[in-house]
Protein backbone atom coordinates (compact mmCIF):
# COMPACT_ATOMS: atom_id res chain seq x y z
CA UNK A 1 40.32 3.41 -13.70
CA UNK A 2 39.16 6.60 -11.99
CA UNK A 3 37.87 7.15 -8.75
CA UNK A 4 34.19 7.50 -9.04
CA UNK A 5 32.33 9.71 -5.72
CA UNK A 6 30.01 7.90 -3.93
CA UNK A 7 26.57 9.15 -4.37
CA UNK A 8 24.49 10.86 -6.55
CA UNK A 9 25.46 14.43 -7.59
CA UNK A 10 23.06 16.37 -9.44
CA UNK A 11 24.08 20.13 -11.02
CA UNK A 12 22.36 22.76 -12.65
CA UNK A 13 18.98 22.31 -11.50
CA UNK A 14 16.07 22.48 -9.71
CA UNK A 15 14.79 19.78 -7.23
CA UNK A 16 11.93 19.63 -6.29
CA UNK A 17 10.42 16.38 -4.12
CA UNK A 18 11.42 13.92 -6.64
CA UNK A 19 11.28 15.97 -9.68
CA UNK A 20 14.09 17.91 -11.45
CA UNK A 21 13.46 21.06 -13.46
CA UNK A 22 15.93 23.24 -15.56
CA UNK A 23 18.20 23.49 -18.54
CA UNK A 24 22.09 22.33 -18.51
CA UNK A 25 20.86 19.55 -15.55
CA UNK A 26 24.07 17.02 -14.99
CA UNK A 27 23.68 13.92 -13.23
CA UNK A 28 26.50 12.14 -11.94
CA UNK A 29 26.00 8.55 -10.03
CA UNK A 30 28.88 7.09 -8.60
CA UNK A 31 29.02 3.87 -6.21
CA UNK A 32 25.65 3.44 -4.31
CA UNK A 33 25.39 1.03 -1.83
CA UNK A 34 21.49 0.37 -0.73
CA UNK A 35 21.15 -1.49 2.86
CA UNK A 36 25.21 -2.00 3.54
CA UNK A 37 26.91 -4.39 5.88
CA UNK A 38 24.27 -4.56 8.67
CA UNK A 39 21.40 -5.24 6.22
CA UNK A 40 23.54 -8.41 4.55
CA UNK A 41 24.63 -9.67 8.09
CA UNK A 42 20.78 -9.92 8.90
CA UNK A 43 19.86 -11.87 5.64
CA UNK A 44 22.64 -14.17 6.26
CA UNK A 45 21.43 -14.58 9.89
CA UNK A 46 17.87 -15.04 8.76
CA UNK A 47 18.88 -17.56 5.73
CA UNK A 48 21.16 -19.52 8.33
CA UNK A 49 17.81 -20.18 10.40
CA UNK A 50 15.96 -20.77 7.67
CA UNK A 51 18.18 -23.47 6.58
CA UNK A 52 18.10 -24.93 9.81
CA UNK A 53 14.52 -24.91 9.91
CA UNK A 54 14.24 -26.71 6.54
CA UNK A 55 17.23 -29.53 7.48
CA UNK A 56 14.23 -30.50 10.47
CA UNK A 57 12.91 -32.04 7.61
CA UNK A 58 15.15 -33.18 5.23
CA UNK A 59 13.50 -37.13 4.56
CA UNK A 60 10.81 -34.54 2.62
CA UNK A 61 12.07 -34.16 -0.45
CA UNK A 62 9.76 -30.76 -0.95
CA UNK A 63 11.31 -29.49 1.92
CA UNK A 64 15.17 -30.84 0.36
CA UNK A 65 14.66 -29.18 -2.60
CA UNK A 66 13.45 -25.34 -1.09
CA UNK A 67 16.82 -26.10 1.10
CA UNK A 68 18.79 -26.41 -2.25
CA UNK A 69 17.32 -23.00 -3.00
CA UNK A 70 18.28 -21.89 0.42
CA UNK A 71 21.70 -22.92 0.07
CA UNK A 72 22.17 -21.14 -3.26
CA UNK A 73 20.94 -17.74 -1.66
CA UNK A 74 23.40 -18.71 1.03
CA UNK A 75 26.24 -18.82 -0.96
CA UNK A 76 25.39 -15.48 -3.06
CA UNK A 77 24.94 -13.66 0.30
CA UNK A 78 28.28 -15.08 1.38
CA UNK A 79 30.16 -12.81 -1.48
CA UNK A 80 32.17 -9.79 -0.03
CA UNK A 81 29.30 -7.96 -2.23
CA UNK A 82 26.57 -9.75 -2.58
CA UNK A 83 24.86 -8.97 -6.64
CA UNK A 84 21.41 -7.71 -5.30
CA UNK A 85 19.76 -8.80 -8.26
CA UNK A 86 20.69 -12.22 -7.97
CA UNK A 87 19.90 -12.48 -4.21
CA UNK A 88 16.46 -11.58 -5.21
CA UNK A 89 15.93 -13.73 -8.01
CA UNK A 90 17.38 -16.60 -6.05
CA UNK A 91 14.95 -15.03 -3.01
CA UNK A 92 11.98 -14.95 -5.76
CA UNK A 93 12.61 -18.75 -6.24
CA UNK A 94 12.90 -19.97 -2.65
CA UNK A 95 9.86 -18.07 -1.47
CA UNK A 96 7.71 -19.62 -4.28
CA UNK A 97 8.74 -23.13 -3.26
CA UNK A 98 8.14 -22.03 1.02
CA UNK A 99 4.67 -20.71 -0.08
CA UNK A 100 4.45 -23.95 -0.74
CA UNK A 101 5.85 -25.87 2.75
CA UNK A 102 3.97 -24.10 5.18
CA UNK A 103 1.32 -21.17 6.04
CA UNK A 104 2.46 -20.02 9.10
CA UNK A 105 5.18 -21.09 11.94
CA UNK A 106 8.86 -20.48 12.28
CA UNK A 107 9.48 -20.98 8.28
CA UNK A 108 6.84 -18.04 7.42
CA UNK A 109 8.10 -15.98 10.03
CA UNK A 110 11.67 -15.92 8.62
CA UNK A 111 10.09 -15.44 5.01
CA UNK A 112 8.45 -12.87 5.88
CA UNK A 113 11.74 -11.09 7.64
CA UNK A 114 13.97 -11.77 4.55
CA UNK A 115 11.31 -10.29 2.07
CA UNK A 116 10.99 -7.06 4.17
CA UNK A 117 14.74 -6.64 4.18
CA UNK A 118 14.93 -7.30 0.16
């Protein structure tokens, strides 16, 4: 296996904003991480409350089963790297189920801070 740069590296053209213009243009992408450490650390905070929020009522079984959810995205975010796609499926799922739950309180407020940060 060879070793890839990071980034995006673009030859042979020109760039303007977000467009590229020219003949002979080369694009080479090698690993991209989008967000990094920090951003991961802060879901996993924010999915940790959440699941404590939801365990506050765990005789509901609507609330049991959006904690099920919970747990899943849990355990994807626990990976050494997390597949983004499937943290935001799994996300996708959970939210529909807190929609749900509750319009407001400590529930929506972590919603709303993991969907900003996906």
């Amino acid at each position: 296996m060879t070793n890839q740069p990071r980034g995006i590296h673009i030859t042979g053209s020109t760039v303007v904003g977000a467009n590229l213009g020219g003949r002979n243009n080369k694009v080479d992408v090698g690993d991209v991480t989008i967000g990094g450490p920090a951003r991961t650390d802060e879901l996993r905070a924010l999915v940790a409350r959440l699941r404590a929020e939801l365990a506050a009522h765990a005789n509901d079984p609507a609330y049991a089963k959006a904690d099920a959810h919970a747990e899943l995205l849990a355990e994807e975010l626990a990976a050494e790297r997390p597949d983004p796609q499937r943290v935001r499926g799994r996300w996708d799922r959970l939210r529909g189920l807190l929609t749900a739950l509750t319009a407001g309180g400590a529930i929506a407020e972590i919603a709303d801070g993991i969907s900003k940060l996906l």
